[in-house]
Protein backbone atom coordinates (compact mmCIF):
# COMPACT_ATOMS: atom_id res chain seq x y z
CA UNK A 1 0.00 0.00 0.00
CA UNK A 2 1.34 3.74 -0.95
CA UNK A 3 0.32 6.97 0.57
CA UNK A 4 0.20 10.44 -0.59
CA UNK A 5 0.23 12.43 2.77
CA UNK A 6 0.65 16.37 2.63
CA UNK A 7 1.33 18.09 6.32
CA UNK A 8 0.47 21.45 7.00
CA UNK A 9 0.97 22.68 3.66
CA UNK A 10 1.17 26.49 2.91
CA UNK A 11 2.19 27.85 -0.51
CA UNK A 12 2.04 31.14 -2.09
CA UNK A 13 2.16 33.19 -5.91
CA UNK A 14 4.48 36.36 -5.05
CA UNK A 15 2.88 38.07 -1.97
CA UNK A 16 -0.49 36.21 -2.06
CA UNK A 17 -0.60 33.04 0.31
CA UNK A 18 -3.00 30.50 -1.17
CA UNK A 19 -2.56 27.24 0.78
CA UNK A 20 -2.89 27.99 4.46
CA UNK A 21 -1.93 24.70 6.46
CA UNK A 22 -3.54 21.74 4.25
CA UNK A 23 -3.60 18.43 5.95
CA UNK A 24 -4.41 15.69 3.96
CA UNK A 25 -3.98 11.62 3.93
CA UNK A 26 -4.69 9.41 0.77
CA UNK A 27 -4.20 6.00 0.63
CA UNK A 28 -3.88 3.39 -2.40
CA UNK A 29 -7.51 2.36 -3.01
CA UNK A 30 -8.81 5.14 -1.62
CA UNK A 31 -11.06 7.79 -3.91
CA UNK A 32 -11.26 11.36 -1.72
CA UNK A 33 -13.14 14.18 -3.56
CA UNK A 34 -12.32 17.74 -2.68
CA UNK A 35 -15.24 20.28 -3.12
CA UNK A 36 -15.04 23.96 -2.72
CA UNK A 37 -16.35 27.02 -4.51
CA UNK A 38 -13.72 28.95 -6.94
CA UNK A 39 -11.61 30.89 -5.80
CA UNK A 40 -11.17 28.33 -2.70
CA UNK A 41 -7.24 26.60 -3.96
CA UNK A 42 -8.25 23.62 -4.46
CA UNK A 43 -6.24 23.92 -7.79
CA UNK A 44 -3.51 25.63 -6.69
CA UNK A 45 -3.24 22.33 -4.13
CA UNK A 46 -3.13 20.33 -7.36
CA UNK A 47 -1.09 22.35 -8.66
CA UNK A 48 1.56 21.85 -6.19
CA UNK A 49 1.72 18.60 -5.78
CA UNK A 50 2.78 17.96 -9.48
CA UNK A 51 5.46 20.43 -9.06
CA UNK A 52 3.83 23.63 -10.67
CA UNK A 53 7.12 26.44 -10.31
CA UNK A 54 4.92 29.54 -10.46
CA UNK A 55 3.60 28.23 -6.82
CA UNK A 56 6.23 28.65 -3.75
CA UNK A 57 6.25 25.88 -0.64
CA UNK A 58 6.40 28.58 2.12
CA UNK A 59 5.99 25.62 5.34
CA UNK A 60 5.01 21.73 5.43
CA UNK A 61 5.45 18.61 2.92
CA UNK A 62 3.79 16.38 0.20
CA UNK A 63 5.23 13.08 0.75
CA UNK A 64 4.76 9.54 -1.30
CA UNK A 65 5.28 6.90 0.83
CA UNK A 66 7.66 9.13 3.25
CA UNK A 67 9.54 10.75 0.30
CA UNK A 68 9.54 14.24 0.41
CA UNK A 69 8.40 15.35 -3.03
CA UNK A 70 9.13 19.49 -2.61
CA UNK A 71 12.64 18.96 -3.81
CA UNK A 72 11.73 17.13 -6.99
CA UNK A 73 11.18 18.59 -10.65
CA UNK A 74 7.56 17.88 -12.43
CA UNK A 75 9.09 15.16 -14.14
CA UNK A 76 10.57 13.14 -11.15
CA UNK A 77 7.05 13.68 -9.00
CA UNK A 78 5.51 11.74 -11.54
CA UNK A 79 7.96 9.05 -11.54
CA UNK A 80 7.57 8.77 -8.22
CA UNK A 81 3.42 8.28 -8.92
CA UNK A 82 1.73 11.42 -9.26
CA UNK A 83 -0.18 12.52 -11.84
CA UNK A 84 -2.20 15.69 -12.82
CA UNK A 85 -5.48 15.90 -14.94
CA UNK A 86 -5.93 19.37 -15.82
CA UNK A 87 -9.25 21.11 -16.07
CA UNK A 88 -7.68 22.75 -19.33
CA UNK A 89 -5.48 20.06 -21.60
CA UNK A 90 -3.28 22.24 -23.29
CA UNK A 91 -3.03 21.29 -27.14
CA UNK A 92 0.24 20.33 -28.31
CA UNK A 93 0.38 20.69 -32.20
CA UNK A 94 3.04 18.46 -34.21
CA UNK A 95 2.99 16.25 -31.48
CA UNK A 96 0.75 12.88 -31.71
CA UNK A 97 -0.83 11.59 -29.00
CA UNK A 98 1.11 8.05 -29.41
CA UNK A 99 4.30 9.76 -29.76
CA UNK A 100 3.66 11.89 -26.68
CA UNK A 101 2.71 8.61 -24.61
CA UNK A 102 5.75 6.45 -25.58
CA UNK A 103 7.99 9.11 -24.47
CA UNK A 104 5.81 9.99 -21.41
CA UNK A 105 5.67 5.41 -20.48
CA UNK A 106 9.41 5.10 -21.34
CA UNK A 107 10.80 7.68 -18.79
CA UNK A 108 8.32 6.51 -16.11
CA UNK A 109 9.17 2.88 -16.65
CA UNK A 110 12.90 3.76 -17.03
CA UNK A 111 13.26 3.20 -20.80
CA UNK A 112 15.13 6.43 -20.66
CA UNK A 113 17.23 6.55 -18.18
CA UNK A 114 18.51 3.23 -18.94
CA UNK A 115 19.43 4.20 -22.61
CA UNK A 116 21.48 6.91 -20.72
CA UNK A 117 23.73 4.57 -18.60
CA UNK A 118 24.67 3.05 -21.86
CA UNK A 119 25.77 5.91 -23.67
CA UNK A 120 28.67 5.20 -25.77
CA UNK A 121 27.86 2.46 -27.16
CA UNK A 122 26.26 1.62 -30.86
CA UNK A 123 22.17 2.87 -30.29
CA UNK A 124 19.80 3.14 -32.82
CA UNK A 125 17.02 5.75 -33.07
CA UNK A 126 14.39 5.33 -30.65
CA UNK A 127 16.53 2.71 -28.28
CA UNK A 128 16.16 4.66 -25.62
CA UNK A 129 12.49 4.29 -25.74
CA UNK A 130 9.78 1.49 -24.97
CA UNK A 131 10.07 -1.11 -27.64
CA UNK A 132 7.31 0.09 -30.35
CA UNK A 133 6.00 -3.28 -30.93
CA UNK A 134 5.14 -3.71 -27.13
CA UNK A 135 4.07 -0.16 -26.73
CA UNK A 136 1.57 -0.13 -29.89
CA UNK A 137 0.00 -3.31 -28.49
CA UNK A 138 -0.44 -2.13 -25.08
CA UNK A 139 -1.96 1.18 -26.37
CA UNK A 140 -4.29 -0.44 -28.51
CA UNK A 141 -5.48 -2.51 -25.64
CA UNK A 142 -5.54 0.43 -23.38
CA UNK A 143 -7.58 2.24 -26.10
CA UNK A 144 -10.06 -0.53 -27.13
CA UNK A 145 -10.81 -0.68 -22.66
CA UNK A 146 -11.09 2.52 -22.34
CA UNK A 147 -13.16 3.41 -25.22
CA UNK A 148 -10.99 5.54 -27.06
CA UNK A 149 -11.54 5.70 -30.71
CA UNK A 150 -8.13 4.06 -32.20
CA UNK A 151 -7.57 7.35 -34.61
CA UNK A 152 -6.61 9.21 -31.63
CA UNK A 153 -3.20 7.84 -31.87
CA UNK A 154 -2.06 9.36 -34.86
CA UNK A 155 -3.68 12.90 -33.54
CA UNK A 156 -2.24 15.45 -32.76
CA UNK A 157 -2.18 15.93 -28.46
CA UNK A 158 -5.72 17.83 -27.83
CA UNK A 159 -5.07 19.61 -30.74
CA UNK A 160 -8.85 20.67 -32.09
CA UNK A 161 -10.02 18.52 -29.62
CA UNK A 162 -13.70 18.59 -27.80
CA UNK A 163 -13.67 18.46 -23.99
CA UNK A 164 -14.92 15.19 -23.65
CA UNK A 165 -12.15 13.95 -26.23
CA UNK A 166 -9.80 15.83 -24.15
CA UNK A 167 -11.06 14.24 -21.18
CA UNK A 168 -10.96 10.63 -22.51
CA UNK A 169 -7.40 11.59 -23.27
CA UNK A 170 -6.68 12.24 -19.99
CA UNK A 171 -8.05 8.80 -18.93
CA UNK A 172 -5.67 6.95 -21.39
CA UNK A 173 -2.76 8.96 -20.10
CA UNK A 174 -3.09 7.41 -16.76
CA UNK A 175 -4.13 3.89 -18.02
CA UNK A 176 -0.69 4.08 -19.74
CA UNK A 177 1.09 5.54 -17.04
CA UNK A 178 -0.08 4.01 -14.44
CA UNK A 179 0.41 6.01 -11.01
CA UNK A 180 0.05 5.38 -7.51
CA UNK A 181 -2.38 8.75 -6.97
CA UNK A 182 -3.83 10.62 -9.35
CA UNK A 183 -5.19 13.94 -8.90
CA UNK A 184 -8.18 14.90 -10.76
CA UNK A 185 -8.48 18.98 -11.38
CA UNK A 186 -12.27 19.40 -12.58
CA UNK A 187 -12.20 16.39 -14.76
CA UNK A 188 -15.99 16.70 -15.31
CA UNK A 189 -15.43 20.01 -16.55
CA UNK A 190 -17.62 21.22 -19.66
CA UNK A 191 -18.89 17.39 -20.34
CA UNK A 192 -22.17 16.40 -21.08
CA UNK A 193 -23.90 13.77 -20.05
CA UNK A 194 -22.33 11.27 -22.51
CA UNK A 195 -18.79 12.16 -22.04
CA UNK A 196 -19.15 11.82 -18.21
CA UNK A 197 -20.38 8.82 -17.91
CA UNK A 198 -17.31 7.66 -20.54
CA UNK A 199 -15.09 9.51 -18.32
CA UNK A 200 -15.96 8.21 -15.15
CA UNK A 201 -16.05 4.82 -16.34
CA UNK A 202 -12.39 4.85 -17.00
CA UNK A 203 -12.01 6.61 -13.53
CA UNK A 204 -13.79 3.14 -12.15
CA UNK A 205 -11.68 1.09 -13.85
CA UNK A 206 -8.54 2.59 -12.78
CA UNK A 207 -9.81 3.00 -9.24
CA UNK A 208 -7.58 -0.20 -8.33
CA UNK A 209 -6.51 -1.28 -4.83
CA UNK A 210 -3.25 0.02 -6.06
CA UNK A 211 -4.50 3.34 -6.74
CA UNK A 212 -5.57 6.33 -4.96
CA UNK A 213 -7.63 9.30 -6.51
CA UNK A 214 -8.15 12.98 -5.75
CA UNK A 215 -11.03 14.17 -7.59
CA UNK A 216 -11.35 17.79 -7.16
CA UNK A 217 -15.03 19.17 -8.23
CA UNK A 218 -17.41 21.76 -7.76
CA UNK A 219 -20.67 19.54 -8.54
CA UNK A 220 -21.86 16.44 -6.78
CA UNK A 221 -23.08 14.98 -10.86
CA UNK A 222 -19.25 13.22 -11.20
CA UNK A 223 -19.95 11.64 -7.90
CA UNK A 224 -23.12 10.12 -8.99
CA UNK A 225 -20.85 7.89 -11.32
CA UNK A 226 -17.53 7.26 -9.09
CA UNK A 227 -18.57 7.28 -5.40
CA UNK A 228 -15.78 8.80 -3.03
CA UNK A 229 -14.58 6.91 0.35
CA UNK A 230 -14.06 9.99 1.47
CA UNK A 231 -15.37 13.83 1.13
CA UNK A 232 -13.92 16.79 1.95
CA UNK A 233 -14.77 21.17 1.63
CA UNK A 234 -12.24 23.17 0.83
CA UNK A 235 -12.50 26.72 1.85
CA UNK A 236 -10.22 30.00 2.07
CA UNK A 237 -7.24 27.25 1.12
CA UNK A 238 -7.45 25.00 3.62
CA UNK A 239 -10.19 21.67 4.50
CA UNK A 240 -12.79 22.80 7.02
CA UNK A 241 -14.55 19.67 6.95
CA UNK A 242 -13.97 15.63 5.81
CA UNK A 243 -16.74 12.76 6.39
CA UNK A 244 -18.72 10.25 3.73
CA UNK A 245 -20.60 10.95 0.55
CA UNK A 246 -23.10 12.74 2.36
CA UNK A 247 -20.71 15.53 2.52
CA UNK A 248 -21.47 16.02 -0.92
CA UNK A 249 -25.54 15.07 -1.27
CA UNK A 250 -25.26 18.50 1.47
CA UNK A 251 -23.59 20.79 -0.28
CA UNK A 252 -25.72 19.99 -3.46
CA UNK A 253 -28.70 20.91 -1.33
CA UNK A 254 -27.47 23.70 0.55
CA UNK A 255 -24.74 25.06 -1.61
CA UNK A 256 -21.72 26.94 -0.65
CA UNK A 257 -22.54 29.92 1.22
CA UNK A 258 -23.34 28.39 4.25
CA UNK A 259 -19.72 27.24 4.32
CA UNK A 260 -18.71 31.04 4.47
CA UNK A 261 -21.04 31.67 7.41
CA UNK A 262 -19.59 28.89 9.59
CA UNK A 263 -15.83 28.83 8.32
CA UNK A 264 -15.71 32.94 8.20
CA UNK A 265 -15.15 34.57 4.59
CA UNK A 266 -11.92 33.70 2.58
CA UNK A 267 -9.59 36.22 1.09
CA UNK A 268 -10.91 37.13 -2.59
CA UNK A 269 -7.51 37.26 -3.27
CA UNK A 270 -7.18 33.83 -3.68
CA UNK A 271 -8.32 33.26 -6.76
CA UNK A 272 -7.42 35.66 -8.62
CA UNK A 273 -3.93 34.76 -7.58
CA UNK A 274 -5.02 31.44 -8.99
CA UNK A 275 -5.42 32.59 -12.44
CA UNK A 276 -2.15 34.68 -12.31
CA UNK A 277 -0.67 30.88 -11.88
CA UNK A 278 -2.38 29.25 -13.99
């Protein structure tokens, strides 16, 4: 079993504090949705846990499994088991999306680095890369599970995409990669009804006793489809309150302003800082 534990976790953009003391404990297996109005950091917390560098660690730790991630690059979080869906995929033109994901699976899996150690010696182009045979078989099984159309591959990444292709995307990503958590920024973001419930299927099937999930959301209509262990609200950058599903069946009755009357007000500050980062 891994865990993603972050301890009294403060983090800033410039002079604007946005995190103010998070405390949080995920476990493999474990699905823990995080709900909060905008403006409340719940994606500036995403953000740094991946290892975004507009956002500054000011006081506490992210740790996987008692490694302290704060020192490590984007690139070495993930290898480590973290991954990020954003709310906004940004396109990458000239890129293809199977191109993209053999170069993302081969440094996770080490492809890359071990290429490196044998520099010097007689390589070919693409040796220091996942073998394409097993890479285009795994990604067409991947694709044919996760019910992603197989012309994908040879698009380019999100590139005149729709959100819910986007999305999808974003689903294969991790069935390729494979983390121990992954953290979900607004994944049900500008979907219909169709596209969630294609979305959150994948989510289900990934939700593995070897997996943990942070599902950040506004709206309770995601967790209709992938029901959370665990709920929490998010408010003026911190968590103010963590129990069961019914967490969420409450706020959709009640909304969010009663959060402001028991909590006190947050800083409007925050998220406009946000966007600055973003």
């Amino acid at each position: 079993m891994s865990v993603l534990e972050i301890r009294d976790l403060h983090a800033r953009v410039e002079d604007t504090e946005i995190l103010k003391g998070v405390n949080l404990t995920l476990e493999s297996g474990e699905i823990h949705a995080l709900m909060g109005p905008n403006g409340s950091g719940k994606s500036t917390l995403a953000y740094v846990i991946a290892g975004h560098p507009h956002y500054e660690v000011t006081q506490g730790d992210i740790l996987v499994d008692g490694q302290s991630l704060l020192e490590m690059e984007a690139d070495e979080r993930c290898k480590a088991g973290v991954f990020l869906a954003f709310q906004y995929p940004v396109a990458v033109p000239g890129v293809s999306v199977a191109n993209f994901l053999r170069t993302a699976v081969s440094n996770v899996r080490g492809y890359t680095a071990q290429a490196a150690q044998a520099e010097g010696k007689n390589a070919t182009i693409g040796s220091n890369l996942m073998p394409m045979r097993e890479f285009r078989k795994e990604l067409t099984d991947k694709m044919k599970a996760y019910n992603v159309d197989p012309s994908f591959a040879r698009r380019y990444l999100n590139d005149g995409f729709s959100g819910g292709e986007k999305k999808r995307t974003e689903v294969l990503q991790m069935a390729m990669l494979e983390p121990k958590f992954a953290i979900l920024d607004e994944s049900d973001s500008g979907l219909d009804i169709d596209a969630l419930r294609v979305v959150a299927d994948g989510i289900n099937k990934l939700a593995t006793q070897d997996r943990g999930f942070l599902m950040i959301t506004h709206y309770q209509r995601l967790l209709n489809y992938v029901t959370p262990n665990k709920v929490s609200i998010f408010h003026g950058g911190r968590i103010v309150m963590t129990g069961g599903p019914e967490v969420a069946h409450m706020l959709e009755e009640r909304g969010y302003g009663w959060v402001e009357k028991e909590f006190g007000p947050a800083k409007s500050s925050t998220q406009s800082a946000e966007a600055v980062a973003a």
